[in-house]
C-alpha atoms as a PDB file:
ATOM      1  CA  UNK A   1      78.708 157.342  72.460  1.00  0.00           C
ATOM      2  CA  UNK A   2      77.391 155.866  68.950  1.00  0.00           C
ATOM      3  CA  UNK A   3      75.088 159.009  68.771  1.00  0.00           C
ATOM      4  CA  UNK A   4      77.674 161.530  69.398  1.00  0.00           C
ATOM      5  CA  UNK A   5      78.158 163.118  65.481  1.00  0.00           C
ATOM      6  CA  UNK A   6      80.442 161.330  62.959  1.00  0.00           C
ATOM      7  CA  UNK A   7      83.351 159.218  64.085  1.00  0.00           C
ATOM      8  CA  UNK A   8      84.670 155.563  63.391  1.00  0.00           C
ATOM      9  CA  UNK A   9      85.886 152.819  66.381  1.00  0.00           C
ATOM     10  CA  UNK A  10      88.830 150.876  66.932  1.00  0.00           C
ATOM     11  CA  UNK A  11      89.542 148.052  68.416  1.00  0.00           C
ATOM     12  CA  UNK A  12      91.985 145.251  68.724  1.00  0.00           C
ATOM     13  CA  UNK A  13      91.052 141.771  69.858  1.00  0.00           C
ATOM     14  CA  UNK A  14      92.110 138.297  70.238  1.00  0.00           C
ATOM     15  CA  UNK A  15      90.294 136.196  67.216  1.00  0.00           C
ATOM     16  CA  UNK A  16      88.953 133.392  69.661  1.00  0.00           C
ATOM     17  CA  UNK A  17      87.407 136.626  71.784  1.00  0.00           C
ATOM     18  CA  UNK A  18      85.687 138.465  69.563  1.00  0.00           C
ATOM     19  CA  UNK A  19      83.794 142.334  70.695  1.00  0.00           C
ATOM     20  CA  UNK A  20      81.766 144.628  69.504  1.00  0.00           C
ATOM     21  CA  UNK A  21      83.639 148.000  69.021  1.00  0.00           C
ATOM     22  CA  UNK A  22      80.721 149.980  69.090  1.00  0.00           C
ATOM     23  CA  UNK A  23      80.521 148.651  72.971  1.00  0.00           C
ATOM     24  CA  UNK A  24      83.664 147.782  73.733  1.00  0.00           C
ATOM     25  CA  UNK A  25      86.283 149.889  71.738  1.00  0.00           C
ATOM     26  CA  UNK A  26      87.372 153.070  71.210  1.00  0.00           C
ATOM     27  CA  UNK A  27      85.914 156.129  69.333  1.00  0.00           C
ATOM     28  CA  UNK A  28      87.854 158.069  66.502  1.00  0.00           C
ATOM     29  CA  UNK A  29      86.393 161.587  65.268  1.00  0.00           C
ATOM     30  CA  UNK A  30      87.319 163.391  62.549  1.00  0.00           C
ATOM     31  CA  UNK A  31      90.029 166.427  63.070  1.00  0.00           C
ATOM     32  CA  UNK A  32      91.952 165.174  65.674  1.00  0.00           C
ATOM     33  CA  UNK A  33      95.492 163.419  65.834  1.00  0.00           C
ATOM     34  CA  UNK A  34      95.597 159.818  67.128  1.00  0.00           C
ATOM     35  CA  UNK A  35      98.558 157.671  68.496  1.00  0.00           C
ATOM     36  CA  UNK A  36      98.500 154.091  68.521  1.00  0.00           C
ATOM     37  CA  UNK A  37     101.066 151.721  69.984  1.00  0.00           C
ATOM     38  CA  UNK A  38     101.154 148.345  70.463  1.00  0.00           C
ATOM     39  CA  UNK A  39     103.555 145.822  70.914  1.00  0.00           C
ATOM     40  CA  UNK A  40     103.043 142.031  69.466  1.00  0.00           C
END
């Protein structure tokens, strides 16, 4: 949720699909330990 307290999002797109990460990706907070893969 946008509301929820501080925190960033992250997302990965295609550049001919653009989204809105706010919608669409993923929320990051503060003071916890994130792991991203991805494979190109």
């Amino acid at each position: 949720m946008p509301w929820g307290g501080q925190q960033a999002f992250f997302a990965i797109h295609s550049p001919f699909n653009p989204i809105n990460p706010v919608l669409e990706g993923q929320a990051i907070r503060s003071g916890f330990t994130y792991i991203i893969e991805f494979k190109l």
